[in-house]
N, C-alpha and C. Protein backbone atom coordinates (compact mmCIF):
# COMPACT_ATOMS: atom_id res chain seq x y z
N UNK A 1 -13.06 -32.42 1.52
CA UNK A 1 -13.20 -31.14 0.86
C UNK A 1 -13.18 -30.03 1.92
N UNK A 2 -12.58 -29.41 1.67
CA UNK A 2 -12.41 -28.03 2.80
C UNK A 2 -13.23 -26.83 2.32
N UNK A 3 -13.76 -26.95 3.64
CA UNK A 3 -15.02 -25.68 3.74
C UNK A 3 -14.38 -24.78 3.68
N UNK A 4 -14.89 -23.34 2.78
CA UNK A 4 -14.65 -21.61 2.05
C UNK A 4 -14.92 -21.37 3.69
N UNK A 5 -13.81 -20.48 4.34
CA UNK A 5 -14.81 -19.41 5.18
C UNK A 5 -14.45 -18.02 4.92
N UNK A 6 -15.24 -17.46 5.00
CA UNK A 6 -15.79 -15.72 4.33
C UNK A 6 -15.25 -14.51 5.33
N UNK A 7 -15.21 -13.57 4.77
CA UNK A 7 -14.64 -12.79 6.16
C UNK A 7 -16.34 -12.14 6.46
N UNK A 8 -16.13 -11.07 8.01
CA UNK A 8 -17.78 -10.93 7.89
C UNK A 8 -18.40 -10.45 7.14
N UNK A 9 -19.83 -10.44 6.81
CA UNK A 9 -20.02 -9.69 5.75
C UNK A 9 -20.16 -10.62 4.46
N UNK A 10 -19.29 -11.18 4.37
CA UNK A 10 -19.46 -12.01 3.06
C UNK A 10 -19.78 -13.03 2.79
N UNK A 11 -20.77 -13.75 1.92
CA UNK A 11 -20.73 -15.02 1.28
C UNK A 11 -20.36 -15.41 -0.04
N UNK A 12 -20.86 -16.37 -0.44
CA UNK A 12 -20.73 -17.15 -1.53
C UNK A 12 -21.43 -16.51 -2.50
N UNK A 13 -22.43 -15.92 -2.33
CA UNK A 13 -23.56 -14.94 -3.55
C UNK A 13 -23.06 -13.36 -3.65
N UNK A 14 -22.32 -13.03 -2.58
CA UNK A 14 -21.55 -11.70 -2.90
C UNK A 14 -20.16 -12.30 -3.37
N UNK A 15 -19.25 -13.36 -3.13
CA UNK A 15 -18.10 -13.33 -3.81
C UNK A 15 -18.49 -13.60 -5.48
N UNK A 16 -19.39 -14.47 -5.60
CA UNK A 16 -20.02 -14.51 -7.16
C UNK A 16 -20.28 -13.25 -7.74
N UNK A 17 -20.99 -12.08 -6.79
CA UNK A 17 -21.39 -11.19 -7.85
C UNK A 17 -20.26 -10.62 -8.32
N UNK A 18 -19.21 -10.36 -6.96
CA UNK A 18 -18.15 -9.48 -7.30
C UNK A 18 -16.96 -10.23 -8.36
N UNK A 19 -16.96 -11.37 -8.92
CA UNK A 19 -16.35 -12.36 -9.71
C UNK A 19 -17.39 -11.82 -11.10
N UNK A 20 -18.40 -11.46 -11.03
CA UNK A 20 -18.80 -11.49 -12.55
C UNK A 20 -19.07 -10.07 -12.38
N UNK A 21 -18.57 -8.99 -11.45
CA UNK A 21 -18.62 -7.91 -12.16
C UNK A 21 -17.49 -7.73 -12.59
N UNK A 22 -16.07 -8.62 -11.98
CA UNK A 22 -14.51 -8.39 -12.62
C UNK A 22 -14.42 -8.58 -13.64
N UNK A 23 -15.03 -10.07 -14.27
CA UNK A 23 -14.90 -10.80 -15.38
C UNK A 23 -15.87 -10.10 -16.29
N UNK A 24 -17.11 -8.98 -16.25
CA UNK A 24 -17.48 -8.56 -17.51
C UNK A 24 -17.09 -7.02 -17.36
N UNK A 25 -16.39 -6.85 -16.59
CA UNK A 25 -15.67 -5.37 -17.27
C UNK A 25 -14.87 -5.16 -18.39
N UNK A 26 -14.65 -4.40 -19.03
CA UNK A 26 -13.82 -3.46 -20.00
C UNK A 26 -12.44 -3.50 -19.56
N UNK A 27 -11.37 -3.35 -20.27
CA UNK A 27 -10.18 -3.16 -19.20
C UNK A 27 -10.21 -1.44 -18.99
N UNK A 28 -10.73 -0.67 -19.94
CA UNK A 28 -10.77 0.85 -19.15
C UNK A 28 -12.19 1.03 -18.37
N UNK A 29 -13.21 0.32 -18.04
CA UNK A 29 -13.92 0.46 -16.34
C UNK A 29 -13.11 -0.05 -15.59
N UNK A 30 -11.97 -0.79 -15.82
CA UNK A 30 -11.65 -1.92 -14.67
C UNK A 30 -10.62 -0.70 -14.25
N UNK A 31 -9.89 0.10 -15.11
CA UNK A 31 -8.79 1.13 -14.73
C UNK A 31 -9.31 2.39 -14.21
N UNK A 32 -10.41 3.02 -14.78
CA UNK A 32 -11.44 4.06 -14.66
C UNK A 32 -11.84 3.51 -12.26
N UNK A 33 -12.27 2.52 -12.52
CA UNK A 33 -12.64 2.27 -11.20
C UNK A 33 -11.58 1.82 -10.19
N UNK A 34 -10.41 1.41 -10.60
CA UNK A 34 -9.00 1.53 -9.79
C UNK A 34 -8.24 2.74 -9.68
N UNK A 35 -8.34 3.58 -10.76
CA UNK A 35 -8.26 5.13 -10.55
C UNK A 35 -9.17 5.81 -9.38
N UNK A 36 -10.63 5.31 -9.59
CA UNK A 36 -11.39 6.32 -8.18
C UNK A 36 -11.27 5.78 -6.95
N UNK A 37 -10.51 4.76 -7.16
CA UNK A 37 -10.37 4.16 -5.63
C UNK A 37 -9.06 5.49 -5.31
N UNK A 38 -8.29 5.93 -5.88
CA UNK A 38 -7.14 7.04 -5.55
C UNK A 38 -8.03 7.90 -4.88
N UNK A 39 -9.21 8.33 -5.67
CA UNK A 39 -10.08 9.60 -5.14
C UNK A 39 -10.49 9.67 -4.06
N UNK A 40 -10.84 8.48 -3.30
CA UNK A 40 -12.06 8.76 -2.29
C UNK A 40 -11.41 9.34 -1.66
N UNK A 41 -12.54 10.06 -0.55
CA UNK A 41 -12.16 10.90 0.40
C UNK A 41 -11.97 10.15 1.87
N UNK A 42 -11.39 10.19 2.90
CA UNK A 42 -11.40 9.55 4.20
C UNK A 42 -10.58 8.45 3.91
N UNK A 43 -9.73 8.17 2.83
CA UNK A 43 -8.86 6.91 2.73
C UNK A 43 -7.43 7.32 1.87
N UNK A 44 -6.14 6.32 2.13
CA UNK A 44 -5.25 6.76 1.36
C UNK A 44 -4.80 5.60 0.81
N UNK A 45 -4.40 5.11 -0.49
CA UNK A 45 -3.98 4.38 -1.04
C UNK A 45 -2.44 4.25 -0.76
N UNK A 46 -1.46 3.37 -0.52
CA UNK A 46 0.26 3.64 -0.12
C UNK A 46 0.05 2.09 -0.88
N UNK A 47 1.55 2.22 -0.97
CA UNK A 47 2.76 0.64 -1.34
C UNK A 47 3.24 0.52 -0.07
N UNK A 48 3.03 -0.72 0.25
CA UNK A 48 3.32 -1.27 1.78
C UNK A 48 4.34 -2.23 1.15
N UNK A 49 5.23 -2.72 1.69
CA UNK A 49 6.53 -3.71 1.42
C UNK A 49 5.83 -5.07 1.84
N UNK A 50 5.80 -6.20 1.04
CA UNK A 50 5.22 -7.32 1.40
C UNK A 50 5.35 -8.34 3.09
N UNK A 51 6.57 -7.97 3.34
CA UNK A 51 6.44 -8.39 4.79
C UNK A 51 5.94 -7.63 5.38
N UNK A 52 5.76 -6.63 4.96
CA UNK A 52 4.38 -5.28 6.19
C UNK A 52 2.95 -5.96 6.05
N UNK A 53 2.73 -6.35 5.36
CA UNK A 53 1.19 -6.29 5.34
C UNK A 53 0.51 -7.54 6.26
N UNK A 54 1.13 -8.41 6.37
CA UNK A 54 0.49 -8.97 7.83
C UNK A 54 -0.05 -8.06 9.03
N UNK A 55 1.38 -7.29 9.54
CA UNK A 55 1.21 -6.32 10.76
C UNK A 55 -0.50 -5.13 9.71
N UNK A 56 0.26 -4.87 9.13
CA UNK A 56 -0.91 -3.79 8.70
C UNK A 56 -2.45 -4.28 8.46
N UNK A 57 -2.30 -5.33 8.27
CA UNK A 57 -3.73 -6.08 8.19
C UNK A 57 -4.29 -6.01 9.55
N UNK A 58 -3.54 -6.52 10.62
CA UNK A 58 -3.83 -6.67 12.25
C UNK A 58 -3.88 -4.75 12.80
N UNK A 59 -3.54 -4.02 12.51
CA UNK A 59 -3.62 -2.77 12.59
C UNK A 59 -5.11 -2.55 12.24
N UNK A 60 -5.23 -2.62 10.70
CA UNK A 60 -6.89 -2.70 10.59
C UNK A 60 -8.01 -3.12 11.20
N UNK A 61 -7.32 -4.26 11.17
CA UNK A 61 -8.37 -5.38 12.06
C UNK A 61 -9.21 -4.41 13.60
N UNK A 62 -7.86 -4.32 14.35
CA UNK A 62 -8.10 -4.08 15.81
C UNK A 62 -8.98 -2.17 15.67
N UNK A 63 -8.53 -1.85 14.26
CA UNK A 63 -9.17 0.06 14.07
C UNK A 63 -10.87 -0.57 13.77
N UNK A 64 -11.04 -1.23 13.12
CA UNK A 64 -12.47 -1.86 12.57
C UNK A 64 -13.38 -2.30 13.91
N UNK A 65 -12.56 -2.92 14.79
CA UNK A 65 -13.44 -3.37 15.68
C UNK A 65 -13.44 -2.28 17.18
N UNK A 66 -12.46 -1.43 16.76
CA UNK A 66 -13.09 -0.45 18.14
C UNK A 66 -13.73 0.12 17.57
């Protein structure tokens, strides 16, 4: 059986909560709260082309840890 590993930050009791707050939403909270993700301030939402998002993941990565 192959062991879950988590990124930091996370376990098994936060991937659960965040699994049963998906599964008892509404489909308009679930749109209502994918809409304010557009809003926040200090972030931008884009369409990245699927072979980008490796590199762009490692971009993050290395901005997170300086």
């Amino acid at each position: 059986m192959k062991q879950t590993v988590f990124p930091p930050g996370w376990d098994s009791n936060r991937v659960a909560k965040v699994l049963a707050h998906d599964e008892t939403q509404t489909e308009d909270e679930a749109l209502f709260e994918d809409e304010a993700a557009f809003e926040m301030d200090g972030q931008t939402m884009m369409e990245v082309p699927t072979v980008l998002v490796p590199a762009v993941r490692e971009l993050l990565a290395k901005h997170n840890a300086a």
